[in-house]
PDB file of N, CA and C in Angstrom:
ATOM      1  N   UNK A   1      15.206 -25.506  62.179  1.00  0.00           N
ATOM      2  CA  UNK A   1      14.351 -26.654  61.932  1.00  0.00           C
ATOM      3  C   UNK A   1      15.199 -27.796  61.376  1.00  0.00           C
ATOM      4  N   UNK A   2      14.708 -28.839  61.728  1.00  0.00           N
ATOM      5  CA  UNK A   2      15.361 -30.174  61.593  1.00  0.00           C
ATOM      6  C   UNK A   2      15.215 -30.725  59.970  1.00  0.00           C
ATOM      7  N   UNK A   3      16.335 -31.327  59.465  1.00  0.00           N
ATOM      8  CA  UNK A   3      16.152 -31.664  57.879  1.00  0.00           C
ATOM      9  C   UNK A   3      14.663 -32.748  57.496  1.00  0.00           C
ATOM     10  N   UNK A   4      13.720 -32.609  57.413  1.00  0.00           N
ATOM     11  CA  UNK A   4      13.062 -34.047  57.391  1.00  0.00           C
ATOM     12  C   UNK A   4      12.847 -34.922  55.949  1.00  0.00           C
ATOM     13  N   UNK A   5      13.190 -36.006  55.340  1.00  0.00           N
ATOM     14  CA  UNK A   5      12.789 -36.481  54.057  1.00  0.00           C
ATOM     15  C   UNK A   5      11.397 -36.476  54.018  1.00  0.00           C
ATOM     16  N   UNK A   6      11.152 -35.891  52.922  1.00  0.00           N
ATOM     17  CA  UNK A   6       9.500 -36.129  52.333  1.00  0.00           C
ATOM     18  C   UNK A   6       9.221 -37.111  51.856  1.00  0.00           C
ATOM     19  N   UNK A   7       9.871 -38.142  51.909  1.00  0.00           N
ATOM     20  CA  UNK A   7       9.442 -39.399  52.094  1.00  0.00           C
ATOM     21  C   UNK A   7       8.945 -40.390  53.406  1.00  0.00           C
ATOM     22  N   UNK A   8       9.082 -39.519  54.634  1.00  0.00           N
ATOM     23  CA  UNK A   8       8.634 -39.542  55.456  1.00  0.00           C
ATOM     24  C   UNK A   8       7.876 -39.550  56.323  1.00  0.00           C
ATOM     25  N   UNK A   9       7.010 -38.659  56.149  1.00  0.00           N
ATOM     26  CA  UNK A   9       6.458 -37.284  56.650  1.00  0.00           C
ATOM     27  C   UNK A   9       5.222 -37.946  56.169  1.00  0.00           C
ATOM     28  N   UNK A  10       4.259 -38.809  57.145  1.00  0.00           N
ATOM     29  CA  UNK A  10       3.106 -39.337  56.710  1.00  0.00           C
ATOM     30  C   UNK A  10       1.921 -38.687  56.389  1.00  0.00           C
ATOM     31  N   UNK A  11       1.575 -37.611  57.480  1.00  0.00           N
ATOM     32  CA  UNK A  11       1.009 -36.113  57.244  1.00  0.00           C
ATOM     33  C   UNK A  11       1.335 -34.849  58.008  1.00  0.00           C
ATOM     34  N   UNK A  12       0.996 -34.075  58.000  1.00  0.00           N
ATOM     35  CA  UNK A  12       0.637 -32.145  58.712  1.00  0.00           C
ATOM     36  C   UNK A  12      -0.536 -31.908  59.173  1.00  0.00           C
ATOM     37  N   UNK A  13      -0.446 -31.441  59.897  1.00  0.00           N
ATOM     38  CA  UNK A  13      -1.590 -30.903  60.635  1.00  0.00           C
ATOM     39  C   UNK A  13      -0.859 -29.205  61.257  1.00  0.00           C
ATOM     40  N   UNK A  14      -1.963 -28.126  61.643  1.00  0.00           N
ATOM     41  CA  UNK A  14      -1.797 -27.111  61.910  1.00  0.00           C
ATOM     42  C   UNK A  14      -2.429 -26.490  62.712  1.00  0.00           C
ATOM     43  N   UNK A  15      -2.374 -26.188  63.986  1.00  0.00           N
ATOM     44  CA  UNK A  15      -2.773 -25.222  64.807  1.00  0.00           C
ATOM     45  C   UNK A  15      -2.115 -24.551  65.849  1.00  0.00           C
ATOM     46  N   UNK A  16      -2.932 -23.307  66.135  1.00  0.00           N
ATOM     47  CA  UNK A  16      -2.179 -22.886  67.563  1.00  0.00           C
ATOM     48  C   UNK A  16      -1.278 -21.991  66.220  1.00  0.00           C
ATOM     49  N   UNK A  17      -0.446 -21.619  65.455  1.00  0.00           N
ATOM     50  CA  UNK A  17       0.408 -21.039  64.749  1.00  0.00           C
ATOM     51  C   UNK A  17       1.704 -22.408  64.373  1.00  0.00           C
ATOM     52  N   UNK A  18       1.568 -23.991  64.893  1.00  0.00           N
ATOM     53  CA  UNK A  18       2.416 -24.718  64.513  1.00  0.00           C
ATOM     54  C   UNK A  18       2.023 -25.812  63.653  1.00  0.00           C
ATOM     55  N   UNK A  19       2.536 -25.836  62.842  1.00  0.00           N
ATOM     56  CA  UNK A  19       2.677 -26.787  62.175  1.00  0.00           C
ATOM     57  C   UNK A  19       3.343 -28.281  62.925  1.00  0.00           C
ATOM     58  N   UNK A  20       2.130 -29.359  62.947  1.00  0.00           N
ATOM     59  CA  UNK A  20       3.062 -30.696  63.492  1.00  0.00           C
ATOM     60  C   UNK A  20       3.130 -31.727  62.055  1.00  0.00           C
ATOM     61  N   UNK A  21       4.254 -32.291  61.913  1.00  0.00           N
ATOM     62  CA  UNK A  21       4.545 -32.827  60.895  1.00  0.00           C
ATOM     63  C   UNK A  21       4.574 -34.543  61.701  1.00  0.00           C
ATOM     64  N   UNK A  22       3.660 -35.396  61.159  1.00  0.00           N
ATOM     65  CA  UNK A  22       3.896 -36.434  62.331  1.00  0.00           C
ATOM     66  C   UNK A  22       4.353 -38.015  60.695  1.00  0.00           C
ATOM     67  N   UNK A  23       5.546 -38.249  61.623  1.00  0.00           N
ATOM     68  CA  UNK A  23       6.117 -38.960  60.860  1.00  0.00           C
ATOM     69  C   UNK A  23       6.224 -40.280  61.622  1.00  0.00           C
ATOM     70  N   UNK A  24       6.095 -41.488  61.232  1.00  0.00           N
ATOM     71  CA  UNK A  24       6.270 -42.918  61.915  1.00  0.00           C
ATOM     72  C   UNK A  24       6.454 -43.256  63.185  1.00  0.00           C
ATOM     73  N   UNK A  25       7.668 -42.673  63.475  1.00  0.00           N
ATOM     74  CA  UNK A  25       7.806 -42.501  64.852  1.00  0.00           C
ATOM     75  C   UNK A  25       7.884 -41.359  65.884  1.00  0.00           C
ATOM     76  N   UNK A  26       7.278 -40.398  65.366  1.00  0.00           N
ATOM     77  CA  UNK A  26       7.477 -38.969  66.129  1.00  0.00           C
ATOM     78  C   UNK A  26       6.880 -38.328  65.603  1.00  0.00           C
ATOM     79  N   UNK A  27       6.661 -37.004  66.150  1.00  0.00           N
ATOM     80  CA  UNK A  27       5.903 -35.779  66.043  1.00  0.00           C
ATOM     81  C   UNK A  27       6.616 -34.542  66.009  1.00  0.00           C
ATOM     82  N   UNK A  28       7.001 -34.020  64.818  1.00  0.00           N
ATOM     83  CA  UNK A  28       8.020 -32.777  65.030  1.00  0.00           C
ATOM     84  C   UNK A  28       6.866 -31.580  64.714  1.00  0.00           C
ATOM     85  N   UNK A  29       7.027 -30.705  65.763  1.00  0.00           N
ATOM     86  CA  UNK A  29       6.369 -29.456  66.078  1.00  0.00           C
ATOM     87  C   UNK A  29       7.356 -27.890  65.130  1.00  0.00           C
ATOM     88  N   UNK A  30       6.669 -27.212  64.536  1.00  0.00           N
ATOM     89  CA  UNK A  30       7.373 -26.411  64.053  1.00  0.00           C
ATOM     90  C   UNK A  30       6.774 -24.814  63.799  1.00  0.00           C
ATOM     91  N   UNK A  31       7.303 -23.833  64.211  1.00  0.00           N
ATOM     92  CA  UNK A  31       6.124 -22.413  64.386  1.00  0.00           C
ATOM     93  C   UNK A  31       6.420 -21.337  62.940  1.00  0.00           C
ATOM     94  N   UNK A  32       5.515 -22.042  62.252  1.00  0.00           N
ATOM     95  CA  UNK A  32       5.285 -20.903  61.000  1.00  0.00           C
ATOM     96  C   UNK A  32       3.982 -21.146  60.049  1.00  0.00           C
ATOM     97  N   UNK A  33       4.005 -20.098  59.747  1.00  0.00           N
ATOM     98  CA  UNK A  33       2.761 -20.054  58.911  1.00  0.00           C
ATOM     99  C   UNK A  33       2.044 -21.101  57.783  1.00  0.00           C
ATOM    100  N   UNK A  34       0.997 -21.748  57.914  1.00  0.00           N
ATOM    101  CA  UNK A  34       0.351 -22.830  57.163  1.00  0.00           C
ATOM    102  C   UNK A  34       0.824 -22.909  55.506  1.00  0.00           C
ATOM    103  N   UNK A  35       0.665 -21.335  55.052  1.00  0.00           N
ATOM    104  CA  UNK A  35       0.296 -21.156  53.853  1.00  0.00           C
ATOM    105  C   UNK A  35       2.046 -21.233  53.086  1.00  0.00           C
ATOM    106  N   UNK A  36       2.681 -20.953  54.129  1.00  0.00           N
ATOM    107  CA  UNK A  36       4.088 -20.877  53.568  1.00  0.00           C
ATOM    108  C   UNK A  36       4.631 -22.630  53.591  1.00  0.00           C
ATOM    109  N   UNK A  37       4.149 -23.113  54.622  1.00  0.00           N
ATOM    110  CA  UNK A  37       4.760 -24.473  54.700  1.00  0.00           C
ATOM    111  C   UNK A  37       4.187 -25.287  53.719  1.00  0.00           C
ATOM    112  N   UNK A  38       2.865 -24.911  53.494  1.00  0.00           N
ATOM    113  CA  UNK A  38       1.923 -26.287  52.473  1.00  0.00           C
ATOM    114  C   UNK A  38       2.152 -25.552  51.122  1.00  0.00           C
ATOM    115  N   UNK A  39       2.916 -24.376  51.116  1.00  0.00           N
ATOM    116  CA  UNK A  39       3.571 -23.882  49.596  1.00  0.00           C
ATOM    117  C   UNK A  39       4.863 -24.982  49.045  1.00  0.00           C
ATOM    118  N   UNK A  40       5.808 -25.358  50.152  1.00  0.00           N
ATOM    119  CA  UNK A  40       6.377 -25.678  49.957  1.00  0.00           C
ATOM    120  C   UNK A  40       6.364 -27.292  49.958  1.00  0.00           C
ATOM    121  N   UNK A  41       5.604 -27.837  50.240  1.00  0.00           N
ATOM    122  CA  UNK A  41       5.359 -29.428  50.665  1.00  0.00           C
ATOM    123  C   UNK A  41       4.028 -29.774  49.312  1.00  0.00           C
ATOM    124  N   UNK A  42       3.256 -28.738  48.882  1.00  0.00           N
ATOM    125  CA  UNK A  42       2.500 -29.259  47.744  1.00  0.00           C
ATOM    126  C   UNK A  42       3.183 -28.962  46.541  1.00  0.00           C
ATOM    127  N   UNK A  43       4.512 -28.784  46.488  1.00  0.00           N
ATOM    128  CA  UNK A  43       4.708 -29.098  45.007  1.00  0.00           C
ATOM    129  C   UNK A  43       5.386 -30.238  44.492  1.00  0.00           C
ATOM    130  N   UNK A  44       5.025 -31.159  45.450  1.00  0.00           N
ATOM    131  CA  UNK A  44       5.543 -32.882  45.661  1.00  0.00           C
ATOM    132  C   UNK A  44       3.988 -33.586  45.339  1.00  0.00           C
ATOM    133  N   UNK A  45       4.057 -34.358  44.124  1.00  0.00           N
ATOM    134  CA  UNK A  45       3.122 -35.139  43.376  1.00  0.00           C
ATOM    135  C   UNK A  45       2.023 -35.894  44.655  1.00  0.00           C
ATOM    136  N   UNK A  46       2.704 -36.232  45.557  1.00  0.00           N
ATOM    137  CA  UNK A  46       2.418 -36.855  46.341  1.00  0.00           C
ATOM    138  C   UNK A  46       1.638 -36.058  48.028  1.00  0.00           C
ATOM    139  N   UNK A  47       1.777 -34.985  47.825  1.00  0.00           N
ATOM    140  CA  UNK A  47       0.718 -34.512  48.805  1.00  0.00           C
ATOM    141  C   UNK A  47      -0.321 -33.486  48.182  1.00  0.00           C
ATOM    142  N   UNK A  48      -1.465 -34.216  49.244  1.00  0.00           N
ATOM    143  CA  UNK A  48      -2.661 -33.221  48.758  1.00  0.00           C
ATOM    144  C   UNK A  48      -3.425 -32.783  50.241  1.00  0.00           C
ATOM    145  N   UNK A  49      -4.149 -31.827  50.175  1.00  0.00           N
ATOM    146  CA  UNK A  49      -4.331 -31.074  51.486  1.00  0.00           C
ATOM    147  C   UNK A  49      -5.684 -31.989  50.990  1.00  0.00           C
ATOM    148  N   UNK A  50      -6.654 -32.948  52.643  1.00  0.00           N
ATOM    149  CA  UNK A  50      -7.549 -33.429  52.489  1.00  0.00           C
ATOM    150  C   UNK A  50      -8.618 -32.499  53.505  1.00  0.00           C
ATOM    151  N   UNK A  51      -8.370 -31.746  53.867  1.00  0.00           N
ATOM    152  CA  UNK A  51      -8.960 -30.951  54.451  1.00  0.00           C
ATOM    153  C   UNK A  51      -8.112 -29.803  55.025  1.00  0.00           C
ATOM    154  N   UNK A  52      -9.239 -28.502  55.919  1.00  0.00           N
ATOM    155  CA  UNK A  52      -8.653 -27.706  55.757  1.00  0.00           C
ATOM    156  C   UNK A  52      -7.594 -27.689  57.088  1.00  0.00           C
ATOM    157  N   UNK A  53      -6.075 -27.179  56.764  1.00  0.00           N
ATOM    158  CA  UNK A  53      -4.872 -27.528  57.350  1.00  0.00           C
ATOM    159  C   UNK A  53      -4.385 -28.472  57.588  1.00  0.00           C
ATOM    160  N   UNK A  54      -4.668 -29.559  56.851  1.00  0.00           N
ATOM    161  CA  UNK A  54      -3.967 -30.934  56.786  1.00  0.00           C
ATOM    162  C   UNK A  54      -2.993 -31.455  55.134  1.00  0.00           C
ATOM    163  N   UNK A  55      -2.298 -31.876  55.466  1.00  0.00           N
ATOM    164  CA  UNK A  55      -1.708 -32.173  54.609  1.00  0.00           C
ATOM    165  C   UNK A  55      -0.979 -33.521  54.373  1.00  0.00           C
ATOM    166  N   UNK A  56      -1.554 -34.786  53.664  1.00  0.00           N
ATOM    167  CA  UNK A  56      -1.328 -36.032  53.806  1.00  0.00           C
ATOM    168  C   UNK A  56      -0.194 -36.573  52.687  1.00  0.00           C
ATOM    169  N   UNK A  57       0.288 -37.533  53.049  1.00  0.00           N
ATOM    170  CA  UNK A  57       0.977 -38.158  52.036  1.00  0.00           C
ATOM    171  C   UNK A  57       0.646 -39.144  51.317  1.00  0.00           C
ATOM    172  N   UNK A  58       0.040 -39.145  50.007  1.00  0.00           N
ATOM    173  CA  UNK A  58      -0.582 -40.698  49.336  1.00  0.00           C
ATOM    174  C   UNK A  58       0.033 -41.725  49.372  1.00  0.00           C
ATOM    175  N   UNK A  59       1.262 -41.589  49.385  1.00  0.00           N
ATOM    176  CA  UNK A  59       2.395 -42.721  49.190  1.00  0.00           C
ATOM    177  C   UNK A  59       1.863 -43.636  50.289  1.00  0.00           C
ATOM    178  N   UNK A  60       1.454 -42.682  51.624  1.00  0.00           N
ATOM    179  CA  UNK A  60       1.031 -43.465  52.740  1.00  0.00           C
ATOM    180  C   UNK A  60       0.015 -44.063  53.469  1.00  0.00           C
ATOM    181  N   UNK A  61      -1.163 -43.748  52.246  1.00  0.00           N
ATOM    182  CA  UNK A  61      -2.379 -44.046  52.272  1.00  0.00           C
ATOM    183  C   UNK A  61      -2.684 -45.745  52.000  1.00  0.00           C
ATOM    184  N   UNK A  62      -3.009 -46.217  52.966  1.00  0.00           N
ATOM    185  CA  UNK A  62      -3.641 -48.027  53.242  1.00  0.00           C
ATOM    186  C   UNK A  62      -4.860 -47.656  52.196  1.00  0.00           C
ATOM    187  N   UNK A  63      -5.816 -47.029  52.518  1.00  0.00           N
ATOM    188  CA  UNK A  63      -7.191 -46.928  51.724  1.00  0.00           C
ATOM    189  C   UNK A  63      -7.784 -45.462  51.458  1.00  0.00           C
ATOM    190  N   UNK A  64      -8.714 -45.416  50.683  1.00  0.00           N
ATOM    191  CA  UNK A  64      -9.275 -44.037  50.916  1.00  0.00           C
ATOM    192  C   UNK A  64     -11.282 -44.782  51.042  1.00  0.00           C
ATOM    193  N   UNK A  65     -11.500 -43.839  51.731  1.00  0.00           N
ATOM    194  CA  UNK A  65     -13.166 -44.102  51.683  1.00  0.00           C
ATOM    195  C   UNK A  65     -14.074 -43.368  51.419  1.00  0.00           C
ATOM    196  N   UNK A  66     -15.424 -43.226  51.585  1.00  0.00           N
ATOM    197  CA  UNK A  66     -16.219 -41.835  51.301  1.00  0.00           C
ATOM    198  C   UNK A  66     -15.583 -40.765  51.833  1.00  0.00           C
ATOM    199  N   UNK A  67     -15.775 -40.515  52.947  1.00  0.00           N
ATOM    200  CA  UNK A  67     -15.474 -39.797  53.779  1.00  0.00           C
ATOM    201  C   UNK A  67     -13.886 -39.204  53.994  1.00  0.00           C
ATOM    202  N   UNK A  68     -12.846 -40.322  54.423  1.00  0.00           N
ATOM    203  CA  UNK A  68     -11.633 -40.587  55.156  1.00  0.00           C
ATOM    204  C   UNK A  68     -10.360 -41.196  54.210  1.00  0.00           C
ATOM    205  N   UNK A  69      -9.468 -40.778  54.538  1.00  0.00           N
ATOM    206  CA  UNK A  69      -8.318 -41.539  53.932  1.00  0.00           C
ATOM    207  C   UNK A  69      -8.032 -42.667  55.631  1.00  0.00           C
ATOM    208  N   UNK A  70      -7.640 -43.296  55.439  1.00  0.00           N
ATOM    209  CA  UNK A  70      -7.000 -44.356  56.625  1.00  0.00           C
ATOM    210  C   UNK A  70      -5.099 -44.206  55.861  1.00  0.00           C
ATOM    211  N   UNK A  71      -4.709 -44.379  56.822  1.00  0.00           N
ATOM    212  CA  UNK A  71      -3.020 -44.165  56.549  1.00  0.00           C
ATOM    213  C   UNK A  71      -2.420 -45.555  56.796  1.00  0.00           C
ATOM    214  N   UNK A  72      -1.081 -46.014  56.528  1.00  0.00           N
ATOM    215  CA  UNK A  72      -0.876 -47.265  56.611  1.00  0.00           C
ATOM    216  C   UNK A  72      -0.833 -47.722  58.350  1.00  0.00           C
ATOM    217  N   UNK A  73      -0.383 -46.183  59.227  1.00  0.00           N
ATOM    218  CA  UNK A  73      -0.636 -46.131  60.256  1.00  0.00           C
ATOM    219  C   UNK A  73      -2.013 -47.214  61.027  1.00  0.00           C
ATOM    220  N   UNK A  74      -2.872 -46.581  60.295  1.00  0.00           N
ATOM    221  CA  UNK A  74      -3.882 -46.923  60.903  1.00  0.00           C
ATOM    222  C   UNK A  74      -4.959 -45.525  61.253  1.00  0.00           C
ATOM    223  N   UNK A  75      -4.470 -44.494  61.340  1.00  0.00           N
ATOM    224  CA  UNK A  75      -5.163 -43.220  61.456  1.00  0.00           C
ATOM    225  C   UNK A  75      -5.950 -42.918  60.311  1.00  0.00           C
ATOM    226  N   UNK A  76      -6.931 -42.446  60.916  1.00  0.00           N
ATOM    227  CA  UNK A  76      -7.845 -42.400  60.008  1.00  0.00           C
ATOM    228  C   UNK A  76      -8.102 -40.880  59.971  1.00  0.00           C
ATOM    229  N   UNK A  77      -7.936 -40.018  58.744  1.00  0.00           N
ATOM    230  CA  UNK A  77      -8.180 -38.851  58.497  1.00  0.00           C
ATOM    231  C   UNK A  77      -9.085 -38.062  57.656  1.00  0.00           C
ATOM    232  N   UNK A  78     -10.118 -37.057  57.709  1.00  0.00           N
ATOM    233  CA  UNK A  78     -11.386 -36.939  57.300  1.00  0.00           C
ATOM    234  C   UNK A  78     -10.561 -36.167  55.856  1.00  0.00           C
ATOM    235  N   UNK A  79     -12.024 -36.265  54.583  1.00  0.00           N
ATOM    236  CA  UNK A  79     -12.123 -35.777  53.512  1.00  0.00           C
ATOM    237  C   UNK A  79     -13.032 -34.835  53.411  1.00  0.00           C
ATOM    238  N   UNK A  80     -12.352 -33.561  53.341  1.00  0.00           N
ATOM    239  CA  UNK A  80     -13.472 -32.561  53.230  1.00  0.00           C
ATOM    240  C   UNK A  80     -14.474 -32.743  52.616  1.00  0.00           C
ATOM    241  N   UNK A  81     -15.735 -32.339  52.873  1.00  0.00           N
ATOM    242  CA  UNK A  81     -16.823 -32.550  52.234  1.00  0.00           C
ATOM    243  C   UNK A  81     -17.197 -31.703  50.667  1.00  0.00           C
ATOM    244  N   UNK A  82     -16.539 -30.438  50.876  1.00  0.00           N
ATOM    245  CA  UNK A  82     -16.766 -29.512  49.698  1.00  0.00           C
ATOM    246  C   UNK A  82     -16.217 -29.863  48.317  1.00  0.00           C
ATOM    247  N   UNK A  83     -14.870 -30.369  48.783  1.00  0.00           N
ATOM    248  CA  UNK A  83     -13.495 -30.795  47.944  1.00  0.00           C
ATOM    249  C   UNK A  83     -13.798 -32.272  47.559  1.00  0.00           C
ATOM    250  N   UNK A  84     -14.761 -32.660  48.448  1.00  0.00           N
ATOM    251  CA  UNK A  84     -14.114 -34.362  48.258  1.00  0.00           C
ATOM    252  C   UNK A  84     -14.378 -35.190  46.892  1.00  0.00           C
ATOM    253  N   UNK A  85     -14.686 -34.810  45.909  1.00  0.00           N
ATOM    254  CA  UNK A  85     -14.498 -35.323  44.609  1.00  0.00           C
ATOM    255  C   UNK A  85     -13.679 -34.998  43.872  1.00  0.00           C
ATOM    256  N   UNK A  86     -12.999 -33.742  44.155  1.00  0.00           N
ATOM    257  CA  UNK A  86     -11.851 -33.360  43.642  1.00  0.00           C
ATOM    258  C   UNK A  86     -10.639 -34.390  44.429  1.00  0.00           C
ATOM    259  N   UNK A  87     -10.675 -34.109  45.400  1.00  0.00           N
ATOM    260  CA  UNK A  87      -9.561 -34.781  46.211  1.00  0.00           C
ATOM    261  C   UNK A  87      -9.719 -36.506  45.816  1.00  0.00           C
ATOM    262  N   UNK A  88     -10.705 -36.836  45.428  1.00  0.00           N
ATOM    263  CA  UNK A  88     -11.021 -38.767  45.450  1.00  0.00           C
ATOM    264  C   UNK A  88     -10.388 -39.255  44.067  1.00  0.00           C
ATOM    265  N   UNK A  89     -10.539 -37.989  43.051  1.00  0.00           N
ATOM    266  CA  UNK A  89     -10.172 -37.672  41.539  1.00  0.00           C
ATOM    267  C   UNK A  89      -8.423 -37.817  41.505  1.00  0.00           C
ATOM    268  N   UNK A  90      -8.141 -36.517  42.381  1.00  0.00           N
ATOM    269  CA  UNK A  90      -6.622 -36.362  42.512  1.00  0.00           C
ATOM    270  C   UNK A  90      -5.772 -37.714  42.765  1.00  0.00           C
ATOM    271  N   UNK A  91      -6.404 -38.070  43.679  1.00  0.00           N
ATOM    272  CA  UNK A  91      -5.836 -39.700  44.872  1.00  0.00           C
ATOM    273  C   UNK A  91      -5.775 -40.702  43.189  1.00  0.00           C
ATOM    274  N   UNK A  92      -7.159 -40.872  42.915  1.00  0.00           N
ATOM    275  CA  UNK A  92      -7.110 -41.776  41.710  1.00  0.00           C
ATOM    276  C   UNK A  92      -5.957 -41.612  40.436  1.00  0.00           C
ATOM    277  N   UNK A  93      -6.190 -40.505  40.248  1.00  0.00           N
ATOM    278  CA  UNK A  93      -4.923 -40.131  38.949  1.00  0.00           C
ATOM    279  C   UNK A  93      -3.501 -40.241  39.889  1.00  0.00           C
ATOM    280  N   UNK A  94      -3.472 -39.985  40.854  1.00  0.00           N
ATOM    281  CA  UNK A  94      -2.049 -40.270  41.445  1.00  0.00           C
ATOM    282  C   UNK A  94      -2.055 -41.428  41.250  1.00  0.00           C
ATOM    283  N   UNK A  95      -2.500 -42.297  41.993  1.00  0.00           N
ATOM    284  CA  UNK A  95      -2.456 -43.993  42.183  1.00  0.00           C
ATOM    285  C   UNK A  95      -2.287 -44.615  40.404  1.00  0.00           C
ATOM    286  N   UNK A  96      -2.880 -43.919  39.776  1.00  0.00           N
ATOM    287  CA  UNK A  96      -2.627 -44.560  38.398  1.00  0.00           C
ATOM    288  C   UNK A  96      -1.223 -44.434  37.654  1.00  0.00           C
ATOM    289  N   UNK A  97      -1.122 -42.793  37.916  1.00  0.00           N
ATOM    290  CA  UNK A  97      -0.124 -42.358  37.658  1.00  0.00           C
ATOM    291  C   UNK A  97       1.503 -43.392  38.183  1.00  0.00           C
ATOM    292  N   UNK A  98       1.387 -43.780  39.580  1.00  0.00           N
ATOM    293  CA  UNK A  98       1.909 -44.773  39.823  1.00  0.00           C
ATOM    294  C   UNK A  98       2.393 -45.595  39.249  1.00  0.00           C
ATOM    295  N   UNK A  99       1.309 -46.522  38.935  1.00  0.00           N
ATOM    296  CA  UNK A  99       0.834 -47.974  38.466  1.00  0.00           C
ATOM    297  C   UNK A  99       1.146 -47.736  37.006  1.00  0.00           C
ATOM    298  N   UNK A 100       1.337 -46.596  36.125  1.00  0.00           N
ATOM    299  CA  UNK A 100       2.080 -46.681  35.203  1.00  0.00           C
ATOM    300  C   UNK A 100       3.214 -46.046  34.910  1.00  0.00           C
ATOM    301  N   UNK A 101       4.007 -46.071  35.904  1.00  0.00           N
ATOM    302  CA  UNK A 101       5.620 -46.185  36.082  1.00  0.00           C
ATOM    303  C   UNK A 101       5.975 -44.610  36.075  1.00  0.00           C
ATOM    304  N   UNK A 102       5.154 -43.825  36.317  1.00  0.00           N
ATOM    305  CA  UNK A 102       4.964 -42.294  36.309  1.00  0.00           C
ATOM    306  C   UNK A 102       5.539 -41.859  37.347  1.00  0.00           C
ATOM    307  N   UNK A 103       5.307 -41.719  38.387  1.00  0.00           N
ATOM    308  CA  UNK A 103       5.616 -41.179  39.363  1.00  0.00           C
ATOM    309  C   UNK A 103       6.273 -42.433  40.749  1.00  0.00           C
ATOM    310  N   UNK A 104       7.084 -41.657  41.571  1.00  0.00           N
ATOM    311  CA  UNK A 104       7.876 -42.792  42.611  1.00  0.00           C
ATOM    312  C   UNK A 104       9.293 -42.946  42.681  1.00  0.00           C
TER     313      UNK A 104
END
């Protein structure tokens, strides 16, 4: 597998047994298990799984909404419904966390 910066790496997505990691300009495809890859990619401040087998990057988040995060992309990606106050909570304390010289 190819080195990728996690500064990159706008989000994950997972099916079929691959993990696609889709970054700015490309789509790198990769065959291993969800639980092992989002072990290793959530212990970065900056990603949170917004649903189930996805895995986004806040850094790269344009907006968040009821529902959806929108990416600076322009893609718009759903917020689980079960989670989604936890996850709207998380996004917020990140973004603050930010904004006071915390994290970045």
């Amino acid at each position: 597998m190819q080195k990728i910066p996690i500064d990159s790496i706008l989000y994950t997505d997972y099916s079929n047994h691959y993990i696609q990691i889709h970054l700015p300009d490309k789509t790198v495809r990769t065959y291993m298990r969800f639980e092992d890859f989002s072990g290793m990619l959530l212990i970065y401040s900056q990603f949170i799984c917004c649903y189930r087998n996805c895995i986004i990057n806040m850094d790269k988040v344009f907006s968040m909404e009821k529902s959806e995060f929108i990416l600076t992309t322009g893609e718009h990606l759903p917020i689980t419904r079960t989670m989604r106050s936890q996850i709207h909570q998380q996004y917020a304390d990140y973004q603050f966390s930010k904004l006071n010289g915390g994290i970045g």
